[in-house]
PDB file of N, CA and C in Angstrom:
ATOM      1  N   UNK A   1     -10.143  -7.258  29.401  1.00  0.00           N
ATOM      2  CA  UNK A   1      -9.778  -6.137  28.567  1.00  0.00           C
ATOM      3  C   UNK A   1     -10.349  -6.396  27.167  1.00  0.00           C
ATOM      4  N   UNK A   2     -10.668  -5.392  26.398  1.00  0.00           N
ATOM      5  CA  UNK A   2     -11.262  -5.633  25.173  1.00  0.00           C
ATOM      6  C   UNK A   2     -10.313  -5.087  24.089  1.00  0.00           C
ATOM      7  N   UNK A   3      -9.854  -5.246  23.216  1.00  0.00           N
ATOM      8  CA  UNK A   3      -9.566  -4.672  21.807  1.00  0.00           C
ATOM      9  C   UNK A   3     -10.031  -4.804  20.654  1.00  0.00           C
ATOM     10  N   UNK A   4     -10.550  -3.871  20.196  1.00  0.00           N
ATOM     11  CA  UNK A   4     -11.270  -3.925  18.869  1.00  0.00           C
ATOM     12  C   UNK A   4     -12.416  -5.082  18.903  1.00  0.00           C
ATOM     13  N   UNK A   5     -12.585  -5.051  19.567  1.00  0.00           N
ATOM     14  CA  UNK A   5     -14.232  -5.927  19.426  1.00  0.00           C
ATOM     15  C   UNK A   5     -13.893  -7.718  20.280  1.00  0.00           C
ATOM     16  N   UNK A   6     -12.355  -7.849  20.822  1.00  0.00           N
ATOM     17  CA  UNK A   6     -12.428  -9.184  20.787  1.00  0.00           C
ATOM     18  C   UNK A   6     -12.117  -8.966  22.422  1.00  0.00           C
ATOM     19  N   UNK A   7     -12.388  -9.945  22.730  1.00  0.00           N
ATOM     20  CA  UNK A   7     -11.803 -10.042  24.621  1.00  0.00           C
ATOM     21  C   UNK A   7     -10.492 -10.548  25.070  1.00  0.00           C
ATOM     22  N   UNK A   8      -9.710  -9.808  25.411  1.00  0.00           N
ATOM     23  CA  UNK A   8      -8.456 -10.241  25.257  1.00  0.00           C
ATOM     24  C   UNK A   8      -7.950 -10.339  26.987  1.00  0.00           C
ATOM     25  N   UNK A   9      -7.774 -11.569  27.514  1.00  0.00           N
ATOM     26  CA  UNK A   9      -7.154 -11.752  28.791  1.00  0.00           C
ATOM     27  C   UNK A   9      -5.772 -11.534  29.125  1.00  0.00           C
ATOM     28  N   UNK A  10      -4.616 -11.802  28.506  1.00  0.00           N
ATOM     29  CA  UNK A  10      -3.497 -11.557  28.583  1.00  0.00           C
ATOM     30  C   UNK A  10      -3.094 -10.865  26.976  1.00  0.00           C
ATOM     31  N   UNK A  11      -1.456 -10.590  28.017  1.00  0.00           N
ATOM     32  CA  UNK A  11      -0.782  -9.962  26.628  1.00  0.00           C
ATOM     33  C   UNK A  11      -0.264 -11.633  25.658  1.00  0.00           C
ATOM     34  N   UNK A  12      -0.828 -12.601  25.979  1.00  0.00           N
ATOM     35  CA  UNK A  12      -0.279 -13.587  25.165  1.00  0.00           C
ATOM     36  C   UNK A  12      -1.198 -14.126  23.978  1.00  0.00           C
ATOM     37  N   UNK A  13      -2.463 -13.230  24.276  1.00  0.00           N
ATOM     38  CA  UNK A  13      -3.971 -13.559  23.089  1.00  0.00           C
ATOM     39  C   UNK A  13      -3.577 -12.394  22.374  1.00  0.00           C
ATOM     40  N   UNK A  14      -2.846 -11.317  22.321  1.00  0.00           N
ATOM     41  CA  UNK A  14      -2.819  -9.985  21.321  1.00  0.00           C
ATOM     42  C   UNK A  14      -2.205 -10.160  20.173  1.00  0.00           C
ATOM     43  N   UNK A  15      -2.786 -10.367  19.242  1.00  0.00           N
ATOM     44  CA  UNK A  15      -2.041 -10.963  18.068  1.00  0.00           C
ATOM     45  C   UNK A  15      -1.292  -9.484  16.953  1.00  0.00           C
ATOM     46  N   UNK A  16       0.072  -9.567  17.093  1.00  0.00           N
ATOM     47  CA  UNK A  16       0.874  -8.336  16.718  1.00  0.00           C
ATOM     48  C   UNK A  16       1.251  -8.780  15.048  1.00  0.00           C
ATOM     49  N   UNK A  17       1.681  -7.790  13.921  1.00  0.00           N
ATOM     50  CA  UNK A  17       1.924  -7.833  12.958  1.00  0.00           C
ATOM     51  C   UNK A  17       2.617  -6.935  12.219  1.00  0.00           C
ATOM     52  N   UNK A  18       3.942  -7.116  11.832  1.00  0.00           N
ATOM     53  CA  UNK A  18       5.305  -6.075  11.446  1.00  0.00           C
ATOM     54  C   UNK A  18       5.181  -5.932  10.360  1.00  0.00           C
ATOM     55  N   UNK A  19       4.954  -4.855   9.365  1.00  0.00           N
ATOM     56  CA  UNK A  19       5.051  -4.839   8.129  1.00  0.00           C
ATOM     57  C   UNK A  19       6.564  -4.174   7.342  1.00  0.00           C
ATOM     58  N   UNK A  20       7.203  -4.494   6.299  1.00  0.00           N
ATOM     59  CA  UNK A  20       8.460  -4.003   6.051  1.00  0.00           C
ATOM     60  C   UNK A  20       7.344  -3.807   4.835  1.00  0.00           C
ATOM     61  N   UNK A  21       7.025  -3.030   4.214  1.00  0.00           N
ATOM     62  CA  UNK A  21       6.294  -2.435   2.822  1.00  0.00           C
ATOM     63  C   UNK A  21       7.568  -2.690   1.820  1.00  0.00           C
ATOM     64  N   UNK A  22       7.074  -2.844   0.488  1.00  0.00           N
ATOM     65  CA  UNK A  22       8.017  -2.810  -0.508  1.00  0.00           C
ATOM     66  C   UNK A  22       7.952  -1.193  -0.880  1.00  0.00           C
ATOM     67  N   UNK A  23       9.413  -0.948  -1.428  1.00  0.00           N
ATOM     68  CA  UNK A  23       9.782   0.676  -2.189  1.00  0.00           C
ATOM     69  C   UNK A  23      10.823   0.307  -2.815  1.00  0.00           C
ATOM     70  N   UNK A  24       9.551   0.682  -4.238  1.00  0.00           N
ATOM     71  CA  UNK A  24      10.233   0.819  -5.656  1.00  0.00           C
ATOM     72  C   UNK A  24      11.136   2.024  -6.065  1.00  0.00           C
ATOM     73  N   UNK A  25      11.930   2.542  -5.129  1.00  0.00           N
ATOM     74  CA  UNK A  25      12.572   3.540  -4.942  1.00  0.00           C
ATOM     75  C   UNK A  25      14.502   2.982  -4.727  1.00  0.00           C
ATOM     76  N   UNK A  26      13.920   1.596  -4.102  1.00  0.00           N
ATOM     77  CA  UNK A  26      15.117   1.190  -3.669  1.00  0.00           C
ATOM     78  C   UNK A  26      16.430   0.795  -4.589  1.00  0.00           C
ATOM     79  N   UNK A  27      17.106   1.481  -5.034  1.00  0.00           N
ATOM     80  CA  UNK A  27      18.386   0.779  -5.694  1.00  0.00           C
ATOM     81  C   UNK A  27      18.698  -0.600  -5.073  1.00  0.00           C
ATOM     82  N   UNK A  28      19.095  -0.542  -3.801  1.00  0.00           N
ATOM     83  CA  UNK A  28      19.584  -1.884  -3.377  1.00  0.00           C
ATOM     84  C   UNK A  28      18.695  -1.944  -2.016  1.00  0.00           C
ATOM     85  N   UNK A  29      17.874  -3.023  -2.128  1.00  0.00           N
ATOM     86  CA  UNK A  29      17.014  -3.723  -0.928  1.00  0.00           C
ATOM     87  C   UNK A  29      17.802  -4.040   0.214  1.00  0.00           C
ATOM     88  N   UNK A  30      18.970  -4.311  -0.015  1.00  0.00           N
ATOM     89  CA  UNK A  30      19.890  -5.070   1.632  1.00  0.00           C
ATOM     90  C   UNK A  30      20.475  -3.774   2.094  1.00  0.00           C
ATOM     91  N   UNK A  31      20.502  -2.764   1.651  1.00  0.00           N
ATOM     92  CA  UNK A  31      21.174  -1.703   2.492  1.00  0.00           C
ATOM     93  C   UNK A  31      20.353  -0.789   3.642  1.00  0.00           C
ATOM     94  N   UNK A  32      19.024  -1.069   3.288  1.00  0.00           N
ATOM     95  CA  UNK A  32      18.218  -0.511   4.527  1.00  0.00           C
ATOM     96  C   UNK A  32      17.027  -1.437   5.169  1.00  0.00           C
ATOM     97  N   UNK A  33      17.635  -2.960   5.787  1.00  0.00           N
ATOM     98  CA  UNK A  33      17.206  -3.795   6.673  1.00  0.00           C
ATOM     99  C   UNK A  33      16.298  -3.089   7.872  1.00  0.00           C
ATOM    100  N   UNK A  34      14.578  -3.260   8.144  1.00  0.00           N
ATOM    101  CA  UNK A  34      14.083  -3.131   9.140  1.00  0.00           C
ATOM    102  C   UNK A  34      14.220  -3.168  10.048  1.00  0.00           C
ATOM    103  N   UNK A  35      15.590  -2.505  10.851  1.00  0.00           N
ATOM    104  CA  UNK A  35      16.160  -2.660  12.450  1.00  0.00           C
ATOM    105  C   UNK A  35      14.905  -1.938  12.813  1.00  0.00           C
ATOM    106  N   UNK A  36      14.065  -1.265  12.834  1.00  0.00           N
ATOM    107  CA  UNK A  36      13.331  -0.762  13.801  1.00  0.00           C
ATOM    108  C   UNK A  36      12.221  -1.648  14.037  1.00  0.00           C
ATOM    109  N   UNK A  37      11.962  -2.405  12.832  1.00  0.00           N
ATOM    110  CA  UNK A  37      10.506  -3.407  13.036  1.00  0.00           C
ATOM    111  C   UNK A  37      11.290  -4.799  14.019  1.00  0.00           C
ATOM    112  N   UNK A  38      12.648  -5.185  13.608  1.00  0.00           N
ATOM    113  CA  UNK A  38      13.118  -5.986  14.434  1.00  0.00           C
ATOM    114  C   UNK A  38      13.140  -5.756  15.805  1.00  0.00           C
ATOM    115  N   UNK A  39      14.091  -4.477  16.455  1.00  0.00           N
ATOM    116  CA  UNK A  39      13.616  -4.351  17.433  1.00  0.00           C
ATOM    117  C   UNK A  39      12.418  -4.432  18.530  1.00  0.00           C
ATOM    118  N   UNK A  40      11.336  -3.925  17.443  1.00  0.00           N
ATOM    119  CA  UNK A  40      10.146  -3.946  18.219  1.00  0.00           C
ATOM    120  C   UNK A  40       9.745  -5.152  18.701  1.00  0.00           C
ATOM    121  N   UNK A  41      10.259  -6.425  17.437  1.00  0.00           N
ATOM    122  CA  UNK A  41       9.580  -7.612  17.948  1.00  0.00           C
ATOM    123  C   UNK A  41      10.280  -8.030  19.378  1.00  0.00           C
ATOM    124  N   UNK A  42      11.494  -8.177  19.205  1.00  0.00           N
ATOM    125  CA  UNK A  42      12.700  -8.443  20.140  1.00  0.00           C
ATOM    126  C   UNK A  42      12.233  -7.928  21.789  1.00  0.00           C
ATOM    127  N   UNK A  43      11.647  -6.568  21.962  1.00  0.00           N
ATOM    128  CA  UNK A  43      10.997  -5.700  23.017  1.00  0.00           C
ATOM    129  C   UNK A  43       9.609  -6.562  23.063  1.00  0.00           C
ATOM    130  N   UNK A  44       9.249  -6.538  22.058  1.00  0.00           N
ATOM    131  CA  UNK A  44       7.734  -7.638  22.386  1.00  0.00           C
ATOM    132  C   UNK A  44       8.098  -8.887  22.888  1.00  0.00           C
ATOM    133  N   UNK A  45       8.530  -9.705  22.806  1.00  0.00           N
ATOM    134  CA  UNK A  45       8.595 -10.972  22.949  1.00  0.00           C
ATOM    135  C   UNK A  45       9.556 -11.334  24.289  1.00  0.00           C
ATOM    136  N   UNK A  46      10.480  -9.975  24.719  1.00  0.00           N
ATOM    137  CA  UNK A  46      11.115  -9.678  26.187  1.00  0.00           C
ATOM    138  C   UNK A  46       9.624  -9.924  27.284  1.00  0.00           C
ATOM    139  N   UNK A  47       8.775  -8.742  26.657  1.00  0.00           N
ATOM    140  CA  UNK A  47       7.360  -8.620  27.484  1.00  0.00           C
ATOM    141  C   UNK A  47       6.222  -9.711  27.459  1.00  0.00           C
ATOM    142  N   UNK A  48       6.648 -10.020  26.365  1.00  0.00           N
ATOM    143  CA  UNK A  48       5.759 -11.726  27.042  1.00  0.00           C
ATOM    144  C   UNK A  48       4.479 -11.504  25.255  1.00  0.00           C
ATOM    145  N   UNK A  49       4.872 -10.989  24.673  1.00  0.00           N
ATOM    146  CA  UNK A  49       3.929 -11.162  23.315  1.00  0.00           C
ATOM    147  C   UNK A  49       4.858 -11.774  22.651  1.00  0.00           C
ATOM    148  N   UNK A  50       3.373 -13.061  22.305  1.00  0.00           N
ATOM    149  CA  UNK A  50       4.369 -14.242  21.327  1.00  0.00           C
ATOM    150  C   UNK A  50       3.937 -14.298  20.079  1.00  0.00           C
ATOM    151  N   UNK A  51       2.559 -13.600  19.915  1.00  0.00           N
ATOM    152  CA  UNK A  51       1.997 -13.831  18.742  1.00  0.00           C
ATOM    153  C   UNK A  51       2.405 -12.698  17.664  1.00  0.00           C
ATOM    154  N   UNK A  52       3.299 -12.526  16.915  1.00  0.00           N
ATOM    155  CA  UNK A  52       4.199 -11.923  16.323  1.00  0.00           C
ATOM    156  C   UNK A  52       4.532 -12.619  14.987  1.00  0.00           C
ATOM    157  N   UNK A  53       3.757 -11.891  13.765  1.00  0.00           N
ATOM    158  CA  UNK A  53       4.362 -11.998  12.698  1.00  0.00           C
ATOM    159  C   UNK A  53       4.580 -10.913  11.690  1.00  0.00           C
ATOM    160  N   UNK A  54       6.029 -11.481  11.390  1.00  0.00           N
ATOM    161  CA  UNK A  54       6.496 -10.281  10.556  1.00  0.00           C
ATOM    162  C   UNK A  54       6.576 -10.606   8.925  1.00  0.00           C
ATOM    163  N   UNK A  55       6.326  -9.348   8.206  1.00  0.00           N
ATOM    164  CA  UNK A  55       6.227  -9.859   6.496  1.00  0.00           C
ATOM    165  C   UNK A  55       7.028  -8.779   6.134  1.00  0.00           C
ATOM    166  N   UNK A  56       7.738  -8.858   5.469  1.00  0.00           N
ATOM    167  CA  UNK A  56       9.214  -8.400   4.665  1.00  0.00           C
ATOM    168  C   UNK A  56       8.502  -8.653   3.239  1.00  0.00           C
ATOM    169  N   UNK A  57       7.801  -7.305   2.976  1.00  0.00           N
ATOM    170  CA  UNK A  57       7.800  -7.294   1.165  1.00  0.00           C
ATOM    171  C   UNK A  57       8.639  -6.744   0.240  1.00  0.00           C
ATOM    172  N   UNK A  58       9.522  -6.536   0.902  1.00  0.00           N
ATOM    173  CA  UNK A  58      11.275  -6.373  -0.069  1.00  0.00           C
ATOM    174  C   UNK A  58      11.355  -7.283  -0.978  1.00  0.00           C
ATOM    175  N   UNK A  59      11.109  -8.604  -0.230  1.00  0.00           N
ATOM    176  CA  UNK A  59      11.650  -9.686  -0.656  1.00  0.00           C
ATOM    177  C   UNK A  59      10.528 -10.819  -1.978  1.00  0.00           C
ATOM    178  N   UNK A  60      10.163 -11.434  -2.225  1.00  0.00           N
ATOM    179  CA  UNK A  60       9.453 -12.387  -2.793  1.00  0.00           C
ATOM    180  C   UNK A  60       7.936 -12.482  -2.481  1.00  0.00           C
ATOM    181  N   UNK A  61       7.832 -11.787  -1.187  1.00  0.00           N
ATOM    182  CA  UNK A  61       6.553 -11.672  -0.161  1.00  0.00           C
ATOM    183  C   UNK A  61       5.755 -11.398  -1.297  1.00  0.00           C
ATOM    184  N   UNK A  62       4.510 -10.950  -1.448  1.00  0.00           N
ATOM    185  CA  UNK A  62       4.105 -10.347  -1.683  1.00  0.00           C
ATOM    186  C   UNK A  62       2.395 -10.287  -1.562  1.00  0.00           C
ATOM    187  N   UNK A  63       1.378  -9.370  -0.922  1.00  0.00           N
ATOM    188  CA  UNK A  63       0.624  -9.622  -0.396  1.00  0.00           C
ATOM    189  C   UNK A  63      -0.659  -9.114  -1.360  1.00  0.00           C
ATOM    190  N   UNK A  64      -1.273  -9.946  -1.469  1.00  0.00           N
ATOM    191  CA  UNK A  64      -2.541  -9.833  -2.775  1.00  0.00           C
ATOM    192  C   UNK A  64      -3.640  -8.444  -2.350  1.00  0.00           C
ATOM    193  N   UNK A  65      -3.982  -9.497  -0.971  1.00  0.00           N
ATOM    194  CA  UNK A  65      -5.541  -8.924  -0.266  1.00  0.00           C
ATOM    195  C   UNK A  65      -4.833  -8.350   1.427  1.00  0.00           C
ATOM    196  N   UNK A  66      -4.499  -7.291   1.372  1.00  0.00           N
ATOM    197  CA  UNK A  66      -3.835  -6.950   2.594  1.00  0.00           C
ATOM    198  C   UNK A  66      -4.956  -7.161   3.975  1.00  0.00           C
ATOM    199  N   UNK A  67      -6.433  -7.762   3.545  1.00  0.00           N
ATOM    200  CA  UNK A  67      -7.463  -7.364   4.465  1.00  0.00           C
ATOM    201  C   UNK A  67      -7.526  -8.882   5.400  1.00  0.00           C
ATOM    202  N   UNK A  68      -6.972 -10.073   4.399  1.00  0.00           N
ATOM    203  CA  UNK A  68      -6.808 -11.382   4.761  1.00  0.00           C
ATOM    204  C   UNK A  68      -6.116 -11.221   6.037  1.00  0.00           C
ATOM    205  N   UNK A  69      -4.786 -10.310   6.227  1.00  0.00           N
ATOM    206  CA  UNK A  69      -3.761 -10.818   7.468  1.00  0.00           C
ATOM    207  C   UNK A  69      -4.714 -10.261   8.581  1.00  0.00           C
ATOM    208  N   UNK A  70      -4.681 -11.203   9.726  1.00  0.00           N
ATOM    209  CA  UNK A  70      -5.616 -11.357  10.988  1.00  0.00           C
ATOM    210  C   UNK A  70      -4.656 -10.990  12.023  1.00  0.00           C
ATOM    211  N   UNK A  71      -4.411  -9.409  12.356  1.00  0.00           N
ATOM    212  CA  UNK A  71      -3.859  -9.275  13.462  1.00  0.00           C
ATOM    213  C   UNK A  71      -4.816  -7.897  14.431  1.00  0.00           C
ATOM    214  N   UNK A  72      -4.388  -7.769  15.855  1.00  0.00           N
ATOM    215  CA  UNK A  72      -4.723  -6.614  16.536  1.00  0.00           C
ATOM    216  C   UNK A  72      -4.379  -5.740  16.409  1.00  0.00           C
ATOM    217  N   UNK A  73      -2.979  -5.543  16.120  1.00  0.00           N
ATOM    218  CA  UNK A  73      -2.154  -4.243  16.016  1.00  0.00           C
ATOM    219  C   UNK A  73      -0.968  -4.377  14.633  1.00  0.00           C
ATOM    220  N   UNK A  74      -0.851  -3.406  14.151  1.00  0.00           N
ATOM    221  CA  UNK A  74      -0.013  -3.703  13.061  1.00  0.00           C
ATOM    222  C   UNK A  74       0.753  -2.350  13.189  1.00  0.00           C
ATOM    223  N   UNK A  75       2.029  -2.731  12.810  1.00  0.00           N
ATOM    224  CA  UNK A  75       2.864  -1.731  12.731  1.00  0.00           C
ATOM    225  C   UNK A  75       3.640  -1.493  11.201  1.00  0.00           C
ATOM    226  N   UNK A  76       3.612  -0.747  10.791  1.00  0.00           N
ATOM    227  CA  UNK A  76       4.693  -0.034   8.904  1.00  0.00           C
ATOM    228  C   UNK A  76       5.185   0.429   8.982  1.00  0.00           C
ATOM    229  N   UNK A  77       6.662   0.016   8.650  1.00  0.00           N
ATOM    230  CA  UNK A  77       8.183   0.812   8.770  1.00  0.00           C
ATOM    231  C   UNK A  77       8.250   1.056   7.286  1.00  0.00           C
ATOM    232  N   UNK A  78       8.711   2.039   7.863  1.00  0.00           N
ATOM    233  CA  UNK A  78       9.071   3.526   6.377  1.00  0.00           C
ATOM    234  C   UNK A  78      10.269   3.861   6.847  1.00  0.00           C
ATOM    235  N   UNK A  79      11.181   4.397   5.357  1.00  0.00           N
ATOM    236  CA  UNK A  79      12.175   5.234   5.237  1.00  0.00           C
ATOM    237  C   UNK A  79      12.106   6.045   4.421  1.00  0.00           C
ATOM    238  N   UNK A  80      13.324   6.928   4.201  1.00  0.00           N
ATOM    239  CA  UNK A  80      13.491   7.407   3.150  1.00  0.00           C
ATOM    240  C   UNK A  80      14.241   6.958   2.050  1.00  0.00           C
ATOM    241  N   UNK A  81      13.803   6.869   0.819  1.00  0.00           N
ATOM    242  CA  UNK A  81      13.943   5.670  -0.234  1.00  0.00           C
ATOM    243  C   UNK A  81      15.577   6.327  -0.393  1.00  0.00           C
ATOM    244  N   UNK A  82      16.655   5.674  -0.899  1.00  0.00           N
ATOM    245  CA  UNK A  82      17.250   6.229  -1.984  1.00  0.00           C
ATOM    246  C   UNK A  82      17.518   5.778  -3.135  1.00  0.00           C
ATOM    247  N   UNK A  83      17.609   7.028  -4.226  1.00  0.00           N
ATOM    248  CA  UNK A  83      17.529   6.597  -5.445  1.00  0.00           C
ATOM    249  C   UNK A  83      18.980   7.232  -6.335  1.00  0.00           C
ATOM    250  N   UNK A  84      18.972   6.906  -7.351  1.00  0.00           N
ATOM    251  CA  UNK A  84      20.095   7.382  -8.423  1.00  0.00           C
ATOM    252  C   UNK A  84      20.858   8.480  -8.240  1.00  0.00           C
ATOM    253  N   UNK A  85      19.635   9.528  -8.305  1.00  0.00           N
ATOM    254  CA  UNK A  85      19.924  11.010  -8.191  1.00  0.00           C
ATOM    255  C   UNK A  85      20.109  12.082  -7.031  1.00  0.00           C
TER     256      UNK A  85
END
């Protein structure tokens, strides 16, 4: 099987990647935790994908050159921010 240019034999060479984006919208960062990017990994890793990393830029993360991270598939969880008003 091929993806994106590389040859991929199993689902255990597919290298997966969760993004939690930062939003400067957020009053409080701990009240809307990435259950949906969690899940996904949780469903991945049931099915046999191990190569799974997740980056939480809520937190301290923070990613310079977004072109550096080396994955096949990437996934970005969004909400709707809330704010003050």
């Amino acid at each position: 099987m091929t993806r994106f240019g590389k040859i991929v034999r199993n689902k255990k060479d597919i290298d997966i990647c969760l993004i939690n984006p930062p939003s400067p919208f957020l009053i409080n960062k701990q009240v809307f935790p990435p259950l949906g990017l969690l899940t996904l990994s949780a469903v991945f890793k049931q099915h046999g994908y191990n190569n799974i990393q997740f980056i939480d830029m809520l937190g301290e993360i923070q990613i310079q050159n977004p072109q550096e991270i080396e994955a096949d598939i990437f996934f970005i969880y969004t909400n709707t921010p809330s704010s003050e008003y």
